[in-house]
PDB file of N, CA and C in Angstrom:
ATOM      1  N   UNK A   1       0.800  -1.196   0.000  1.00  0.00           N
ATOM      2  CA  UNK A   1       0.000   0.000   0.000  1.00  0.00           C
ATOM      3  C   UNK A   1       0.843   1.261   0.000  1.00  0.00           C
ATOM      4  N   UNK A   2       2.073   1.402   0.101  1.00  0.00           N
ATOM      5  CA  UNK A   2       3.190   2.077   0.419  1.00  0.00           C
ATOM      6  C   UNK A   2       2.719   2.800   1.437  1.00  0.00           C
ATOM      7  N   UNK A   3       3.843   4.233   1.827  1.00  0.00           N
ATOM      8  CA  UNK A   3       3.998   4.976   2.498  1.00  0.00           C
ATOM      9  C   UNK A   3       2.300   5.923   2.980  1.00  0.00           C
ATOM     10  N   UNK A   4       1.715   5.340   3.127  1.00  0.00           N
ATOM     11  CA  UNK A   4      -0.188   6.328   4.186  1.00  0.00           C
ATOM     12  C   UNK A   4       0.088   7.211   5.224  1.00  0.00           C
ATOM     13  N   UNK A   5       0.271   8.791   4.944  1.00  0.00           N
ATOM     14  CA  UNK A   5      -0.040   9.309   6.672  1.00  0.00           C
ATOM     15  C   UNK A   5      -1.178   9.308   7.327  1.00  0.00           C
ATOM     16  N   UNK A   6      -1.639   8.017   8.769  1.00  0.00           N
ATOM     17  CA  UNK A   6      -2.595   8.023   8.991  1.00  0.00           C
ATOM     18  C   UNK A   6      -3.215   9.488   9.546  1.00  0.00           C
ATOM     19  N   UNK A   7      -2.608  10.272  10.018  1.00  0.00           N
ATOM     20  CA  UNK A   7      -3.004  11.542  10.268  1.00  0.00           C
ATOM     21  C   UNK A   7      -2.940  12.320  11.343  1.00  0.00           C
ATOM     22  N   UNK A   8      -2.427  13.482  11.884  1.00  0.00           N
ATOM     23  CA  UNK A   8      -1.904  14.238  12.914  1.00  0.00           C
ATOM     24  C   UNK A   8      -2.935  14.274  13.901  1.00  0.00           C
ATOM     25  N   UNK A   9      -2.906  14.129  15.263  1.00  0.00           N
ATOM     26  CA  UNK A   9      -3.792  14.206  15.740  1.00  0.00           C
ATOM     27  C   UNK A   9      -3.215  15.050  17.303  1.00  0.00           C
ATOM     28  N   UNK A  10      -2.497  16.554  16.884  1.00  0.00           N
ATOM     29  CA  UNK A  10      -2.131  17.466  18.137  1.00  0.00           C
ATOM     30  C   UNK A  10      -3.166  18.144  19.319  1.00  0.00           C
ATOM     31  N   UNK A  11      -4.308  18.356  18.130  1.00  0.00           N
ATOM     32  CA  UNK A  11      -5.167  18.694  19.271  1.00  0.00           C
ATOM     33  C   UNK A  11      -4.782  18.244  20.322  1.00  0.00           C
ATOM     34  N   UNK A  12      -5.211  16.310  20.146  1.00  0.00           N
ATOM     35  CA  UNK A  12      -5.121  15.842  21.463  1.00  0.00           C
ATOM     36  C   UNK A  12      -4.773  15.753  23.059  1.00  0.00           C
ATOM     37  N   UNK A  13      -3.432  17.058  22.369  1.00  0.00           N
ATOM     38  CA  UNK A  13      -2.855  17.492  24.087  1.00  0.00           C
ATOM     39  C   UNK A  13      -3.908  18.008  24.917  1.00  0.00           C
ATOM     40  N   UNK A  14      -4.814  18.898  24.050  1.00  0.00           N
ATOM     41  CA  UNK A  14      -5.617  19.600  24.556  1.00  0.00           C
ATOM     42  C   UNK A  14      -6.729  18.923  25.704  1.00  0.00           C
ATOM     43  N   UNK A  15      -6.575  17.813  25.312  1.00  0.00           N
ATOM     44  CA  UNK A  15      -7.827  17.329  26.327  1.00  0.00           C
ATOM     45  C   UNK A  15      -7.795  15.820  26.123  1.00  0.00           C
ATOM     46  N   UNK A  16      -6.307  15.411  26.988  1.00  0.00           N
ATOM     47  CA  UNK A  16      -5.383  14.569  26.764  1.00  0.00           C
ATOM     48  C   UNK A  16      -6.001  13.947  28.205  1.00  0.00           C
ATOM     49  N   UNK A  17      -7.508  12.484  27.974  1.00  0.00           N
ATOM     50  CA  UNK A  17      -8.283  11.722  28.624  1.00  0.00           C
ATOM     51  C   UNK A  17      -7.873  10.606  27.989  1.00  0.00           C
ATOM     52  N   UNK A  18      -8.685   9.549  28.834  1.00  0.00           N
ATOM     53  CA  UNK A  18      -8.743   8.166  27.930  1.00  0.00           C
ATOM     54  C   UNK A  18      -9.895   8.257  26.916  1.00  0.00           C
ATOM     55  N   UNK A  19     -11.139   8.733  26.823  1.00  0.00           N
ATOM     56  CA  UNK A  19     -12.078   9.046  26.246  1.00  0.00           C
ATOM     57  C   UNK A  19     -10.852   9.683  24.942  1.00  0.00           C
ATOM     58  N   UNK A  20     -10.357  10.647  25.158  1.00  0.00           N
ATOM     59  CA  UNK A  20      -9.900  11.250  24.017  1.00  0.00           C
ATOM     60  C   UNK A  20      -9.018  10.126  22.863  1.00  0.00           C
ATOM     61  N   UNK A  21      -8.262   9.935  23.563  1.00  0.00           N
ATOM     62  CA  UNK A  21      -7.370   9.105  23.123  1.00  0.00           C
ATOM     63  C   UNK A  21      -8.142   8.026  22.379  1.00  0.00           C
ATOM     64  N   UNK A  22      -8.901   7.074  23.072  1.00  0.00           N
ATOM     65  CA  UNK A  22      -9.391   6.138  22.890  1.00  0.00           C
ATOM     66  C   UNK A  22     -10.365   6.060  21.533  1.00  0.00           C
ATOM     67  N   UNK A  23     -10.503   7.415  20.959  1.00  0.00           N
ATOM     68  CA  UNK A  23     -11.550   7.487  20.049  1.00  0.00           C
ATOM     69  C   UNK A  23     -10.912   7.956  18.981  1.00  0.00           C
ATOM     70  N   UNK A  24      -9.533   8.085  18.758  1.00  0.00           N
ATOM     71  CA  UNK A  24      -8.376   8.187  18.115  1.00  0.00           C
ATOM     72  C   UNK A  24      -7.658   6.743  17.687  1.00  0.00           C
ATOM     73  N   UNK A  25      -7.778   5.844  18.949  1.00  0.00           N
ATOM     74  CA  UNK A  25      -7.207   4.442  19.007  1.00  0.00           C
ATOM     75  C   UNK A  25      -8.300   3.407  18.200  1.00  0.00           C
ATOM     76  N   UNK A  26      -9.407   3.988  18.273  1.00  0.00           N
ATOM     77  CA  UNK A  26     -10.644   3.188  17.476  1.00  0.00           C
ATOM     78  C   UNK A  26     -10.501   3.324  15.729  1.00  0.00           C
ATOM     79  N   UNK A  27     -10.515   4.534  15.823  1.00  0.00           N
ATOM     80  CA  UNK A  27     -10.468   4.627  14.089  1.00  0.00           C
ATOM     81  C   UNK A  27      -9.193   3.926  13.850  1.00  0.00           C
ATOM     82  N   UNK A  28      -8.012   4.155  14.546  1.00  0.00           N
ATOM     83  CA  UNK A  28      -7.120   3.460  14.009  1.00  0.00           C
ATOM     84  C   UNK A  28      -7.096   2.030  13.545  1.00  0.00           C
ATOM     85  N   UNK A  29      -7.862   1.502  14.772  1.00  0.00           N
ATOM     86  CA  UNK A  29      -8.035   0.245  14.639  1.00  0.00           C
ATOM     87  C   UNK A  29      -8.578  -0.702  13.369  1.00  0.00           C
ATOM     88  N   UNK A  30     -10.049   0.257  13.114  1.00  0.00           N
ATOM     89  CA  UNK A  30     -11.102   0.204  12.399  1.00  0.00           C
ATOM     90  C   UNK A  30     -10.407   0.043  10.900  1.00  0.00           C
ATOM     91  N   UNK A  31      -9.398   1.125  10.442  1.00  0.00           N
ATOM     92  CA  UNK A  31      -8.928   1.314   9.205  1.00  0.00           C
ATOM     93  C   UNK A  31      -7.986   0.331   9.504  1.00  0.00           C
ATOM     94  N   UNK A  32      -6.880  -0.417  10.228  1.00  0.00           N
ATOM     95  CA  UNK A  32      -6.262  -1.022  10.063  1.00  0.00           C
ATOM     96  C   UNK A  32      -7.039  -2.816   9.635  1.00  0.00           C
ATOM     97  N   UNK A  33      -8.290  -2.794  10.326  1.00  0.00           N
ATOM     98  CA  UNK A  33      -9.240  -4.242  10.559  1.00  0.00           C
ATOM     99  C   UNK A  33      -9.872  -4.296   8.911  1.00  0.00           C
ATOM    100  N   UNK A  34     -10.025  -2.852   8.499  1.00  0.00           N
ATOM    101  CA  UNK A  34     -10.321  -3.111   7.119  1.00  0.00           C
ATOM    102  C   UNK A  34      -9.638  -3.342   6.193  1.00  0.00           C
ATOM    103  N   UNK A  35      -8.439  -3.119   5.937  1.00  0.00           N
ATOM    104  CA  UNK A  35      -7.118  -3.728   5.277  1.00  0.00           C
ATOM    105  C   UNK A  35      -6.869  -2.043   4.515  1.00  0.00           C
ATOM    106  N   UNK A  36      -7.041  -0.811   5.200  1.00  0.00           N
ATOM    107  CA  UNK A  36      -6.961   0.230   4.945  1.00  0.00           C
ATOM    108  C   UNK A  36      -5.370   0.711   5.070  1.00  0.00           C
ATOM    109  N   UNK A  37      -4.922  -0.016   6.231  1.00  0.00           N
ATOM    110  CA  UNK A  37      -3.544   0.219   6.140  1.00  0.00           C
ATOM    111  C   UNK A  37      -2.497  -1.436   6.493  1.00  0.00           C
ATOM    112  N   UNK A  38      -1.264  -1.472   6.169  1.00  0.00           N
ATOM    113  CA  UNK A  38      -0.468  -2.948   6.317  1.00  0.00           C
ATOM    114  C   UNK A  38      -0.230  -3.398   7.635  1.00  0.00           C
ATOM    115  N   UNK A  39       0.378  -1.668   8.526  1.00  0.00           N
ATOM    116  CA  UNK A  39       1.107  -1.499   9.844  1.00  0.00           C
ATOM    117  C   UNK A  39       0.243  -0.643  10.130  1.00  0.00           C
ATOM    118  N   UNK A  40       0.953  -0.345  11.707  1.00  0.00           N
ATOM    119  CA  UNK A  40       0.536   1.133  12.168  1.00  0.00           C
ATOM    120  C   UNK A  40       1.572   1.276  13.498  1.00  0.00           C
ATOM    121  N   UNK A  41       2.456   2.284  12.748  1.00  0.00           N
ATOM    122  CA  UNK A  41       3.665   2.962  13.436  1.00  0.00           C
ATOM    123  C   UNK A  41       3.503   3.869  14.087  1.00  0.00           C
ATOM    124  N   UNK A  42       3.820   3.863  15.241  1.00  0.00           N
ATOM    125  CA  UNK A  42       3.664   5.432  16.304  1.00  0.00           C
ATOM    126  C   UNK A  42       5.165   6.038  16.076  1.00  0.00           C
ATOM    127  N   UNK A  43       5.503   7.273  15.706  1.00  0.00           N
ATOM    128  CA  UNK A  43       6.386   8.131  15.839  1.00  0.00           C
ATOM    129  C   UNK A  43       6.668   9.321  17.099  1.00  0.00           C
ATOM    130  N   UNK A  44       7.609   9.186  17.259  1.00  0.00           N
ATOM    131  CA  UNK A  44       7.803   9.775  18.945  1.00  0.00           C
ATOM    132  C   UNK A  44       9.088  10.391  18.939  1.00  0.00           C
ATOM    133  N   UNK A  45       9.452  11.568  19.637  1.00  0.00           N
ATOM    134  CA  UNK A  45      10.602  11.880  19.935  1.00  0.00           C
ATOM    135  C   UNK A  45      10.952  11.165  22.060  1.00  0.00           C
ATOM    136  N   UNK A  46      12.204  10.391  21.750  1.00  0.00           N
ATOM    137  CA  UNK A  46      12.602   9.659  23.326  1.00  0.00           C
ATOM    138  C   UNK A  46      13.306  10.901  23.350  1.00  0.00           C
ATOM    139  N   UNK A  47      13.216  12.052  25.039  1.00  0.00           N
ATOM    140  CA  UNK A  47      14.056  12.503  25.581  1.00  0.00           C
ATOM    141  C   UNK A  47      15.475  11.997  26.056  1.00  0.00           C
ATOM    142  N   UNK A  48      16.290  12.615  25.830  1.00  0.00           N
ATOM    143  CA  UNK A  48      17.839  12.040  26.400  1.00  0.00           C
ATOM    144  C   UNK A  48      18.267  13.432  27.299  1.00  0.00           C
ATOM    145  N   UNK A  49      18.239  14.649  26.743  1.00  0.00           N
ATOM    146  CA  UNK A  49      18.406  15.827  27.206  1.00  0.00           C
ATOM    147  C   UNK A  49      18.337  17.033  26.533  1.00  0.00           C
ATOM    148  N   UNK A  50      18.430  18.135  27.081  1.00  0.00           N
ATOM    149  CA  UNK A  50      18.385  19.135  26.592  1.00  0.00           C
ATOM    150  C   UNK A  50      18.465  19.352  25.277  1.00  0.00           C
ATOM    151  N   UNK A  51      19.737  18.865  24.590  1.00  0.00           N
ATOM    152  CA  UNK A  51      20.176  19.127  23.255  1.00  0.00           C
ATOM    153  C   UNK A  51      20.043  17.621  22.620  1.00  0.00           C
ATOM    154  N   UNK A  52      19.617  16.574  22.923  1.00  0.00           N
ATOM    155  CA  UNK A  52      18.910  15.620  21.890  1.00  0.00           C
ATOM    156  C   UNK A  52      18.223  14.489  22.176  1.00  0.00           C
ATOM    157  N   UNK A  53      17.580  14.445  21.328  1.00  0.00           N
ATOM    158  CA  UNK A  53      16.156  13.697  21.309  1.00  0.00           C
ATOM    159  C   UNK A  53      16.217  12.964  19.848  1.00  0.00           C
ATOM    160  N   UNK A  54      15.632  11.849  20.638  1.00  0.00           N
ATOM    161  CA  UNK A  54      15.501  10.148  19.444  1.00  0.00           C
ATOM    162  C   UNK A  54      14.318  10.496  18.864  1.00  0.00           C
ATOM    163  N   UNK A  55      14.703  10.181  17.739  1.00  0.00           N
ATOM    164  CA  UNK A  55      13.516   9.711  16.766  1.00  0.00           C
ATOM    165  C   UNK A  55      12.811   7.826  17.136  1.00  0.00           C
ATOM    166  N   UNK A  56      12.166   7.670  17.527  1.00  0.00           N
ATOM    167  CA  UNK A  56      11.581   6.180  17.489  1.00  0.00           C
ATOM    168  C   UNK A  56      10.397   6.311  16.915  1.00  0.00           C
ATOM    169  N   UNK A  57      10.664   5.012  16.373  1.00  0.00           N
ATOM    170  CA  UNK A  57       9.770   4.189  15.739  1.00  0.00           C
ATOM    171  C   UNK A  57       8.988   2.914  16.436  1.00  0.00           C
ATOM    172  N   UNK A  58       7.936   2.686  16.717  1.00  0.00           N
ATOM    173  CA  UNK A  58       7.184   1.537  17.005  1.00  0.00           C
ATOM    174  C   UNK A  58       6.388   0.941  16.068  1.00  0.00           C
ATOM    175  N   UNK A  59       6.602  -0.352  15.969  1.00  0.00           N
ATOM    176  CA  UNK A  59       4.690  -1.157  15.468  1.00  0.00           C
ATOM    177  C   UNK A  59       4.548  -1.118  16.307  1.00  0.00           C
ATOM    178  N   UNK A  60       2.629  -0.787  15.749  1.00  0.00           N
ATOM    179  CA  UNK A  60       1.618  -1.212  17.177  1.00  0.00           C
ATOM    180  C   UNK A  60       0.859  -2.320  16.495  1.00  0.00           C
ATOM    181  N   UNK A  61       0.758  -2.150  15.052  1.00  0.00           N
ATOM    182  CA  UNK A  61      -0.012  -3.226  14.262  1.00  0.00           C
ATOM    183  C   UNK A  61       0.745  -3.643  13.411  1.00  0.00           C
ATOM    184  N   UNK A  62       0.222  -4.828  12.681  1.00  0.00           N
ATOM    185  CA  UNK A  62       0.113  -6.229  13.419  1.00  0.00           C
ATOM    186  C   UNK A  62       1.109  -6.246  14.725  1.00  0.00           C
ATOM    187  N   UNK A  63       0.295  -6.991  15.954  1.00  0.00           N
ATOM    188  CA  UNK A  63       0.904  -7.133  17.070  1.00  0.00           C
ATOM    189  C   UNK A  63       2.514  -8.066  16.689  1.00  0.00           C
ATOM    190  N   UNK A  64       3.193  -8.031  16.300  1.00  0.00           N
ATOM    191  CA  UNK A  64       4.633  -8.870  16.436  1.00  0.00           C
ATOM    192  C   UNK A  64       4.947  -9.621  17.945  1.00  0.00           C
ATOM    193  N   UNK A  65       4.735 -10.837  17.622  1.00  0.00           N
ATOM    194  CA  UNK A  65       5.057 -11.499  18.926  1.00  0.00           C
ATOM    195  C   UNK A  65       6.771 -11.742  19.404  1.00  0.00           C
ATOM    196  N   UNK A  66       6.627 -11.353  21.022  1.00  0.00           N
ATOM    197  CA  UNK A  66       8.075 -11.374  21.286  1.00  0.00           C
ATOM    198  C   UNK A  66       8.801 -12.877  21.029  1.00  0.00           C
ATOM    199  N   UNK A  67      10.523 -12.506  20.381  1.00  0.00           N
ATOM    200  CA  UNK A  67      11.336 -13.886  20.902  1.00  0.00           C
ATOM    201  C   UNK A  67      11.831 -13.846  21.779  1.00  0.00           C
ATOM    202  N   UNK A  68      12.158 -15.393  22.593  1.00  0.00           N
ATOM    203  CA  UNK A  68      13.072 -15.326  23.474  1.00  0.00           C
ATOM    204  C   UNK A  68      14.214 -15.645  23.316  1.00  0.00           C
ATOM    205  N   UNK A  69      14.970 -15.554  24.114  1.00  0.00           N
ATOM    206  CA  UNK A  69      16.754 -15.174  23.792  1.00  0.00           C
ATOM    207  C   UNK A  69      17.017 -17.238  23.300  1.00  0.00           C
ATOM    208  N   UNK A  70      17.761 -17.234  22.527  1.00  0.00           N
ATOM    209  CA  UNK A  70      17.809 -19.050  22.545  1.00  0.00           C
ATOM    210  C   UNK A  70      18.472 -19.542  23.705  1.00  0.00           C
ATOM    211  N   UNK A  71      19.248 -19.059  24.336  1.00  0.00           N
ATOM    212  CA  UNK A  71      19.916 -19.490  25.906  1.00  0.00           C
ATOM    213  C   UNK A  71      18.557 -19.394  27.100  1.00  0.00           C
ATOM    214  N   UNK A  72      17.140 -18.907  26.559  1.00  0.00           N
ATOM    215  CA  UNK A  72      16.646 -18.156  27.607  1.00  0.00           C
ATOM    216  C   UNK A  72      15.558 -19.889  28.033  1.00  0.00           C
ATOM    217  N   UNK A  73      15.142 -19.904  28.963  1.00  0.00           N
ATOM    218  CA  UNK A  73      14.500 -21.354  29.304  1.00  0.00           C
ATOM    219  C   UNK A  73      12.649 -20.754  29.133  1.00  0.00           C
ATOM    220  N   UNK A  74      12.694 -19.230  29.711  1.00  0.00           N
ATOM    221  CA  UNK A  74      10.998 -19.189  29.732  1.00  0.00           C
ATOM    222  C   UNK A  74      10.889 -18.889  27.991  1.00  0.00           C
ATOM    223  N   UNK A  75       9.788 -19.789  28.698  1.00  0.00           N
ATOM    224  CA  UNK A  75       8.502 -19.304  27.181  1.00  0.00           C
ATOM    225  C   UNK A  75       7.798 -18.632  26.788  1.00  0.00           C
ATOM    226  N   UNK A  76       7.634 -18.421  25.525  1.00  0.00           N
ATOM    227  CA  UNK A  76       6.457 -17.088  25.546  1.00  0.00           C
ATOM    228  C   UNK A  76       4.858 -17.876  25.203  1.00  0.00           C
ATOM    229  N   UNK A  77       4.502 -17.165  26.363  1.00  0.00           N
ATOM    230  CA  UNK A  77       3.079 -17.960  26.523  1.00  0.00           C
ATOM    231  C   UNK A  77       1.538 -16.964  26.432  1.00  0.00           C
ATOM    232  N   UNK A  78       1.189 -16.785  24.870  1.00  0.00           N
ATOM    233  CA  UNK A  78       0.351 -15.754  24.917  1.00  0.00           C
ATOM    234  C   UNK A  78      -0.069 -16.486  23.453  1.00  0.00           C
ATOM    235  N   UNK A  79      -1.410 -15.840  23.401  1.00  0.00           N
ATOM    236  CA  UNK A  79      -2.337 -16.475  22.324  1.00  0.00           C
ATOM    237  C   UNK A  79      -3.057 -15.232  21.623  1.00  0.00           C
ATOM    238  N   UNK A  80      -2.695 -15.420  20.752  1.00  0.00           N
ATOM    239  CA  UNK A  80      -3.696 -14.025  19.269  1.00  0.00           C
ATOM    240  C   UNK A  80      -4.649 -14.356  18.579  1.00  0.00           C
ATOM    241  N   UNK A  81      -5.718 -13.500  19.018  1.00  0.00           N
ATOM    242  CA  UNK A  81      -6.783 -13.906  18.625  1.00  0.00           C
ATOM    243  C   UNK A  81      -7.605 -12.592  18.040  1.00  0.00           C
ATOM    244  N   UNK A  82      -8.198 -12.743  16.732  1.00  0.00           N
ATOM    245  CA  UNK A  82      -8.411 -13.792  15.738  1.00  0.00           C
ATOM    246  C   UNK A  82      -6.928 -14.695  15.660  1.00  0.00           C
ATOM    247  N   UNK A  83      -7.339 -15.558  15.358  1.00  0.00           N
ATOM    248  CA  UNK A  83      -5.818 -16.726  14.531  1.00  0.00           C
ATOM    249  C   UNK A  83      -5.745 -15.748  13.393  1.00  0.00           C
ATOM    250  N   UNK A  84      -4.738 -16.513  12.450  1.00  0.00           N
ATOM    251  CA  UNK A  84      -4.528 -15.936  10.745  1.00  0.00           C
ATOM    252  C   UNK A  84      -5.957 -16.624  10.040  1.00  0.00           C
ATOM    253  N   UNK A  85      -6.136 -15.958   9.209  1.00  0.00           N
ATOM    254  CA  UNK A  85      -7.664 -16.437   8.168  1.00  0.00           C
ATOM    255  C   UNK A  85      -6.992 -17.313   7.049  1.00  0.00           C
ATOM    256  N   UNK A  86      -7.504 -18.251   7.023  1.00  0.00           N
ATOM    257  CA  UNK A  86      -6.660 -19.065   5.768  1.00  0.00           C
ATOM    258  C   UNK A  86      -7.115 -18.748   4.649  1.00  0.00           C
TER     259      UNK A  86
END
């Protein structure tokens, strides 16, 4: 689908609730459940200090399930649901 800006949403500081948020987190959802978008990346500046700040990148969609280290003994024990659609 290439490069989609899902869309700025600064207001939000303004009246920065879970209600707010949450109705921001829906559409996202909604367009991602419809095959409207592939991913869905949050962009963020990480504080370090005064004079610089990270650019990060996250997926939030598709959930990517964690690995564990191959030396590591626990398991990852979590289930996604829907499954994949065959």
């Amino acid at each position: 689908m290439g490069n989609v800006n899902g869309g700025n949403h600064n207001e939000i500081y303004a009246n920065l609730t879970f209600e707010a948020v949450s109705k921001v987190a829906e559409g996202v959802m909604q367009s991602f459940a419809l095959g409207e978008f592939d991913k869905v990346e949050v962009v963020y500046n990480q504080f370090k200090n005064a004079a610089v700040q990270n650019v990060m990148v996250e997926q939030v969609l598709p959930i990517i399930p964690p690995t564990a280290a191959k030396d590591s003994k626990a398991a990852n024990d979590y289930i996604f649901e829907p499954g994949k659609k065959n």
